[in-house]
C-alpha atoms as a PDB file:
ATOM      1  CA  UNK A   1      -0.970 -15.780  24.312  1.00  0.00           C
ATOM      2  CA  UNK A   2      -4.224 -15.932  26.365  1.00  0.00           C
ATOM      3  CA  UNK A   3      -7.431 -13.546  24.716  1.00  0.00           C
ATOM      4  CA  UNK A   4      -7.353 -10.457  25.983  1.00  0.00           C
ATOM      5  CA  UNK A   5      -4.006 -10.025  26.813  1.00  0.00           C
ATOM      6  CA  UNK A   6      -2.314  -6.573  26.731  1.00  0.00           C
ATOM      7  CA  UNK A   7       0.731  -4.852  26.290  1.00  0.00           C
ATOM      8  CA  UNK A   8       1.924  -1.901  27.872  1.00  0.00           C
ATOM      9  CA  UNK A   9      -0.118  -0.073  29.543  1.00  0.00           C
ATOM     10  CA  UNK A  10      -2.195   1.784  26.936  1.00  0.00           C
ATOM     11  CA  UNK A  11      -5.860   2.780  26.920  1.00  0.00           C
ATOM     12  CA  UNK A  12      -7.925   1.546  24.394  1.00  0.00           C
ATOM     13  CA  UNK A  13      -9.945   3.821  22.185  1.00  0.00           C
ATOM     14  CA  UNK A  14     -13.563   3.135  21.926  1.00  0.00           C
ATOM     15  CA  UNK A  15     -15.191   1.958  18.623  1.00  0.00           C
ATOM     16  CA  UNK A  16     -17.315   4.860  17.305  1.00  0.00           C
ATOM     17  CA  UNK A  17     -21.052   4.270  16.885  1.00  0.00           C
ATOM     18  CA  UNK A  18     -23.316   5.420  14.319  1.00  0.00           C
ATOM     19  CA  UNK A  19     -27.346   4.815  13.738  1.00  0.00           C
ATOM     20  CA  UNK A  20     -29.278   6.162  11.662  1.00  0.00           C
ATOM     21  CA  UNK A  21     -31.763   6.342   8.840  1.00  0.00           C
ATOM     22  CA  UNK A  22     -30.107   5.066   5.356  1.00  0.00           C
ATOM     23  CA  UNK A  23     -30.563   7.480   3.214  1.00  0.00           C
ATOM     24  CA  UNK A  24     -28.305   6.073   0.092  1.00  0.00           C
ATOM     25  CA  UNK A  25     -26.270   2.891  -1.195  1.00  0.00           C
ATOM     26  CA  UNK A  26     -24.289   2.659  -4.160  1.00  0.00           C
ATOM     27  CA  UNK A  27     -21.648  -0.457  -4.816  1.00  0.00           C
ATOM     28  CA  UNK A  28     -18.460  -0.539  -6.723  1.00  0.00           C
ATOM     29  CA  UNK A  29     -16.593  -3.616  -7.873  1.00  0.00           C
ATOM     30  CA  UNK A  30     -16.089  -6.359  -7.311  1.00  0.00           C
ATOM     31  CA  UNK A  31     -12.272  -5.806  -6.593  1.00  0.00           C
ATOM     32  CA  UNK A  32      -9.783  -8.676  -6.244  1.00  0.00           C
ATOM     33  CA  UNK A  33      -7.335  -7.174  -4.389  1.00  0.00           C
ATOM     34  CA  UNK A  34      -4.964 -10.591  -4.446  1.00  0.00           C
ATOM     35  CA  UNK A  35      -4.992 -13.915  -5.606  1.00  0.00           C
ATOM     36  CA  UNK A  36      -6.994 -16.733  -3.671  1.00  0.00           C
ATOM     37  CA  UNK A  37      -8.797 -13.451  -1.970  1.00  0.00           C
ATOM     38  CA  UNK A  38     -12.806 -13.213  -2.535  1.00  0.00           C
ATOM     39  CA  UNK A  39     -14.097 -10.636  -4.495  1.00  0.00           C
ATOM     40  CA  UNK A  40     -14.601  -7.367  -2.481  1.00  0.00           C
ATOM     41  CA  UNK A  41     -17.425  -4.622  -2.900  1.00  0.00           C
ATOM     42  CA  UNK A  42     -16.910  -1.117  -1.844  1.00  0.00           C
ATOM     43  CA  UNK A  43     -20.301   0.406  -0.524  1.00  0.00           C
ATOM     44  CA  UNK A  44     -20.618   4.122   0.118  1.00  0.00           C
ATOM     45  CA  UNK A  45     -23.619   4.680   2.521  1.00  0.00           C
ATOM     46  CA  UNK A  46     -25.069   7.794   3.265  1.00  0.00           C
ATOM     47  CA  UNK A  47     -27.032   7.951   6.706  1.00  0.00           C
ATOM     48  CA  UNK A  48     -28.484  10.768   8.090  1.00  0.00           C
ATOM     49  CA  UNK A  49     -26.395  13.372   5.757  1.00  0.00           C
ATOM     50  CA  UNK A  50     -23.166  11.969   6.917  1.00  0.00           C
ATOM     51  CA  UNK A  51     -21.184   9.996   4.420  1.00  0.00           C
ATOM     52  CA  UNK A  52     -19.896   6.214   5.068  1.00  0.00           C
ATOM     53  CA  UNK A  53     -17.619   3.812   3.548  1.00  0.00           C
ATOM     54  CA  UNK A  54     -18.114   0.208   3.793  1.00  0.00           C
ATOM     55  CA  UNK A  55     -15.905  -3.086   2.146  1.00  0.00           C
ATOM     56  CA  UNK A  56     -17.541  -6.218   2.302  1.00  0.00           C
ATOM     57  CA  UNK A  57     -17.689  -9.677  -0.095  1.00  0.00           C
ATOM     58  CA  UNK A  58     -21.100  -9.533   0.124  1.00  0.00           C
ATOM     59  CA  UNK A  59     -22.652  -8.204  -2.997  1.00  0.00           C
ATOM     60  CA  UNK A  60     -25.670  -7.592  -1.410  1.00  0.00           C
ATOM     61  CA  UNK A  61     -26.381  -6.212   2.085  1.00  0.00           C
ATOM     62  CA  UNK A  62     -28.485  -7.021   4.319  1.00  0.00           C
ATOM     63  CA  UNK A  63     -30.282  -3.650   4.470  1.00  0.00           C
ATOM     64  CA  UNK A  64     -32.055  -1.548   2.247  1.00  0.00           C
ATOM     65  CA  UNK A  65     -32.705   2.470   1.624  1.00  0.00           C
ATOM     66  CA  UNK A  66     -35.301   3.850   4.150  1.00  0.00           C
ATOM     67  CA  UNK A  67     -34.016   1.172   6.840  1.00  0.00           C
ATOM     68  CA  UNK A  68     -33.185   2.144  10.110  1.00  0.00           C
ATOM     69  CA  UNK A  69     -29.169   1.175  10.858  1.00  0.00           C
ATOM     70  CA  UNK A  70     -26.492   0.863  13.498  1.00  0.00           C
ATOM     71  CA  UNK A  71     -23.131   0.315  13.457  1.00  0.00           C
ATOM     72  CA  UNK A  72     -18.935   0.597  14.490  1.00  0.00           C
ATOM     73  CA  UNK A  73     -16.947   2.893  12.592  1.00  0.00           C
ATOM     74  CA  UNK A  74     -13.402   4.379  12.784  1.00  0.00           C
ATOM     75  CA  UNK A  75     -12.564   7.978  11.551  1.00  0.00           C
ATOM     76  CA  UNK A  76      -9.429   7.953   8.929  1.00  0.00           C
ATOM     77  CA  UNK A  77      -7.688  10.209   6.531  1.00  0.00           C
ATOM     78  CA  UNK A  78      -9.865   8.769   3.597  1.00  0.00           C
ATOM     79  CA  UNK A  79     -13.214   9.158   5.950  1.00  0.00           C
ATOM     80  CA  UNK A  80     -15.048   6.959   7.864  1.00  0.00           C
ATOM     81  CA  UNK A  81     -15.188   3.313   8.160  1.00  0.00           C
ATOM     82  CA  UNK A  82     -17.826   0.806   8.756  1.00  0.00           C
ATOM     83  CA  UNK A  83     -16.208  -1.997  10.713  1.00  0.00           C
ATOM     84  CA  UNK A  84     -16.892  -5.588   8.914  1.00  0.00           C
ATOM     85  CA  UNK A  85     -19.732  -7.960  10.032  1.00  0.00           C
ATOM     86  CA  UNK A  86     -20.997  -4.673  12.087  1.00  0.00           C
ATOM     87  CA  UNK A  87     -23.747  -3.047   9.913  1.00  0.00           C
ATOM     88  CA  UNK A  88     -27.160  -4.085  10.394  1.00  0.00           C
ATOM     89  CA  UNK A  89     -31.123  -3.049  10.899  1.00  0.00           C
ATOM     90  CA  UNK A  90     -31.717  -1.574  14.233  1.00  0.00           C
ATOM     91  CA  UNK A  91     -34.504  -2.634  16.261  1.00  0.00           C
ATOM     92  CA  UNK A  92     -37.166  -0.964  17.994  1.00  0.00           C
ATOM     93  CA  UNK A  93     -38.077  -2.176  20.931  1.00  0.00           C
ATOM     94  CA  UNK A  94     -41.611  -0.238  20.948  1.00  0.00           C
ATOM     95  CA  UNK A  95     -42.150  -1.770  17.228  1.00  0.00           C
ATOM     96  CA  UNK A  96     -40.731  -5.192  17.912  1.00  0.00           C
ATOM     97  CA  UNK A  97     -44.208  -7.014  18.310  1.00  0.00           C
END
């Protein structure tokens, strides 16, 4: 099938996007969910009073409490989701030099 392709004629729902200041971090696991898998850590992230979820095999991330992030997240029935590979620092532009 050529990328991109789709089916039907539904519309797509937008990623959700959150940024914010990182206000807490904690980690659970690791997990091994199945064998030959990579360890997983579960990260619950708290920016800017709103509570985040986040599953990684990272065990550490590449931001810290205090940092300014952005990211993709979905809304579920067990809360909200960072998408993988998505969280990071976000940049000023103002502060960039």
């Amino acid at each position: 099938m050529a990328g991109g392709f789709r089916r039907g004629n539904r519309q797509r729902i937008p990623k959700l996007e959150g940024r914010g200041e990182l206000q807490s971090m904690e980690r659970e696991g690791p997990f091994k969910e199945w064998l030959g898998m990579p360890d997983l850590y579960r990260y619950y992230l708290q920016v800017d009073g709103e509570a985040y979820s986040y599953q990684t095999e990272d065990s550490e991330l590449p931001v810290k409490v205090g940092d300014k992030v952005v990211f993709r997240y979905k809304e579920t029935k067990a809360g909200k989701w960072v998408d993988r590979n998505s969280l990071g620092k976000a940049i000023d532009p103002s502060e960039y030099q």
